[in-house]
C-alpha atoms as a PDB file:
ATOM      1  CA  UNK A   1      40.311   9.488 -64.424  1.00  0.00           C
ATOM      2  CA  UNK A   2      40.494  12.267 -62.069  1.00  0.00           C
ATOM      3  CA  UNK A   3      37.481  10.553 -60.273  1.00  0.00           C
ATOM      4  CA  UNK A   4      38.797   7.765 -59.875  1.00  0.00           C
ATOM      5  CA  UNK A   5      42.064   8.894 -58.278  1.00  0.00           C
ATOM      6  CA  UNK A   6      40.304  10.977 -55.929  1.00  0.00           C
ATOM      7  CA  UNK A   7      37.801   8.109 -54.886  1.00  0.00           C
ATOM      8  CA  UNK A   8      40.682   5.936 -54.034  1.00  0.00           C
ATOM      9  CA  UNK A   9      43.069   8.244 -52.049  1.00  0.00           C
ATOM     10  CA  UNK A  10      40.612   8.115 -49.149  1.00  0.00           C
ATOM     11  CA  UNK A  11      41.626   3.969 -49.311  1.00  0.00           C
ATOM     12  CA  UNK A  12      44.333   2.276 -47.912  1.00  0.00           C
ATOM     13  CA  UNK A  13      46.042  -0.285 -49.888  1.00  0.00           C
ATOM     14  CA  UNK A  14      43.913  -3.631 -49.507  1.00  0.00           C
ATOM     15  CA  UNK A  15      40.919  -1.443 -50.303  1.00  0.00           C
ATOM     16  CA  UNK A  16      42.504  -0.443 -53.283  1.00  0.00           C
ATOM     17  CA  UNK A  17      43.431  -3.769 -54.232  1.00  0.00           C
ATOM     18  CA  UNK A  18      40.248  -4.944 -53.923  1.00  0.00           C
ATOM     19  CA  UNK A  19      38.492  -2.125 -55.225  1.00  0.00           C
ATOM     20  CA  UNK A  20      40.596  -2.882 -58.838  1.00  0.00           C
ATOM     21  CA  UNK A  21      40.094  -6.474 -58.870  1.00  0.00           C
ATOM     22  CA  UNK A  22      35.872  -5.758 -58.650  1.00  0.00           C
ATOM     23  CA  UNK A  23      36.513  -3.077 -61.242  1.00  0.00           C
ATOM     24  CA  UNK A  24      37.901  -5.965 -63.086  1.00  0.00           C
ATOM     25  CA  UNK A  25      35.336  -8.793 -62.875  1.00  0.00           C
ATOM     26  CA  UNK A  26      32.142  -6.848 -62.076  1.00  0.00           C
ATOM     27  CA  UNK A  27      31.875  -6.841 -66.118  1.00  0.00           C
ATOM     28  CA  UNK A  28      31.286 -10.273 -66.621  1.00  0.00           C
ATOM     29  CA  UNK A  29      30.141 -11.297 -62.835  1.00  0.00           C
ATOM     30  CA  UNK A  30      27.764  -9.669 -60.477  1.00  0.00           C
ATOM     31  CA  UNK A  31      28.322 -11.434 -57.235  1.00  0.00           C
ATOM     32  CA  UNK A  32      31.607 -12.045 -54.958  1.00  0.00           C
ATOM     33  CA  UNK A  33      32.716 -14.508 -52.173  1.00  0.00           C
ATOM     34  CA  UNK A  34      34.847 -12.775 -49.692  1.00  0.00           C
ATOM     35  CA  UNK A  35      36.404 -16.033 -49.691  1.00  0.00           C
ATOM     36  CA  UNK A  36      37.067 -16.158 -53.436  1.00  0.00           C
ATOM     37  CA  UNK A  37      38.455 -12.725 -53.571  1.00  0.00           C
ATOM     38  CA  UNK A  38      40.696 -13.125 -50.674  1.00  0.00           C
ATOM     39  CA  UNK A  39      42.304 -16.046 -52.443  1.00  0.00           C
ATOM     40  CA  UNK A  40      42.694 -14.363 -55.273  1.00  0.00           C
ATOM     41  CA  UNK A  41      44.120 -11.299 -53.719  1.00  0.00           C
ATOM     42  CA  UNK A  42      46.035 -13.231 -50.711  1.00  0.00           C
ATOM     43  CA  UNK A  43      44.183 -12.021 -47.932  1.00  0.00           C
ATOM     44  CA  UNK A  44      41.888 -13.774 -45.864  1.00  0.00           C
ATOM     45  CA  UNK A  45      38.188 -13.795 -45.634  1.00  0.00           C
ATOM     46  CA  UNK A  46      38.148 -11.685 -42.808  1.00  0.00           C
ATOM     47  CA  UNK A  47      39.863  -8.944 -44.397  1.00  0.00           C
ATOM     48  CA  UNK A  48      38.093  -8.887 -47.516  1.00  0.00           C
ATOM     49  CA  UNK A  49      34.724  -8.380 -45.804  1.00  0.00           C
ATOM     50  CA  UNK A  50      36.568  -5.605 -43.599  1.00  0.00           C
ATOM     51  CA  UNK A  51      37.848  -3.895 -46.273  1.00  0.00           C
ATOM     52  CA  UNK A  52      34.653  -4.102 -48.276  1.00  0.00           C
ATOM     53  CA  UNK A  53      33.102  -1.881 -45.966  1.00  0.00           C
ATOM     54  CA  UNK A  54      34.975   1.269 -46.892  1.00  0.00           C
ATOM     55  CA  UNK A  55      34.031   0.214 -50.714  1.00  0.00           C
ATOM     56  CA  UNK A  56      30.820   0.061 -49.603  1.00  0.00           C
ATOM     57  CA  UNK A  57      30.531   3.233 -48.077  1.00  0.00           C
ATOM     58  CA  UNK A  58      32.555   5.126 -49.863  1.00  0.00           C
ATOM     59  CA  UNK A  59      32.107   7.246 -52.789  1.00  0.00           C
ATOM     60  CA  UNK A  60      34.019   4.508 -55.332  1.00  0.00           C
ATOM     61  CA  UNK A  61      32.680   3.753 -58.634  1.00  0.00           C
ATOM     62  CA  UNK A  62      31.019   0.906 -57.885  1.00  0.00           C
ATOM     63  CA  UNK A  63      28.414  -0.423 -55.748  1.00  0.00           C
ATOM     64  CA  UNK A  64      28.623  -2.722 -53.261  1.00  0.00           C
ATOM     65  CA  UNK A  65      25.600  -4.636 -51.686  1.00  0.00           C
ATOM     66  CA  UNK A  66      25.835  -7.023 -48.705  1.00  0.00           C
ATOM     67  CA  UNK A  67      23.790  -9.663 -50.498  1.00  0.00           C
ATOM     68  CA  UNK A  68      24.154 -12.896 -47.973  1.00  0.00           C
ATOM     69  CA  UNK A  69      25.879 -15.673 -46.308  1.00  0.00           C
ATOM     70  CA  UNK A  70      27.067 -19.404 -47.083  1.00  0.00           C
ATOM     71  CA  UNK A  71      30.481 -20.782 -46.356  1.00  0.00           C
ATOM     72  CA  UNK A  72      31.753 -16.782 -47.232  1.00  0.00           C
ATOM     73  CA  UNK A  73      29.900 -13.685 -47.059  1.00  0.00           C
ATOM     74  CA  UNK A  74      28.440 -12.873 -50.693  1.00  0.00           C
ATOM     75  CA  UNK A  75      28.880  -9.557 -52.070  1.00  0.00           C
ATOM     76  CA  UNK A  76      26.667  -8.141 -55.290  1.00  0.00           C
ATOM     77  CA  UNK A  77      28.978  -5.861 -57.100  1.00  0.00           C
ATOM     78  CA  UNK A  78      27.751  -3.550 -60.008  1.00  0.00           C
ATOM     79  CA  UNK A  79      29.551  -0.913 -61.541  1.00  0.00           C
END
């Protein structure tokens, strides 16, 4: 747990948000529309794929992997 607090402080709160809702689905799914996220987390698509890099990048539990592009970017998620 204590990894997991510290992995977060370094995000703000969108990154956070979206950091818990992966945590969330990446058990049953394995790739992520910005698109689909942002509706699901009211934010736009924009903002998602922003946000995603500092998930990306950072030392989170899960990984992140720019994976393509159609009508959203596309975002393979494993944890």
């Amino acid at each position: 747990m204590s990894t997991t607090a510290s992995t977060t402080a370094d995000l703000n709160d969108k990154q956070s948000r979206i950091l818990q809702y992966l945590r969330e689905k990446a058990e049953t799914k394995t790739y992520f529309k910005s698109r689909l996220i942002g509706d699901e987390l009211d934010m736009t698509a924009k903002e998602v794929g922003t946000n995603m890099t500092a998930i990306q990048n950072g030392t989170c539990d899960v990984d992140v992997e720019k994976w393509g592009y159609s009508s959203s970017t596309t975002w393979k998620v494993s944890v």
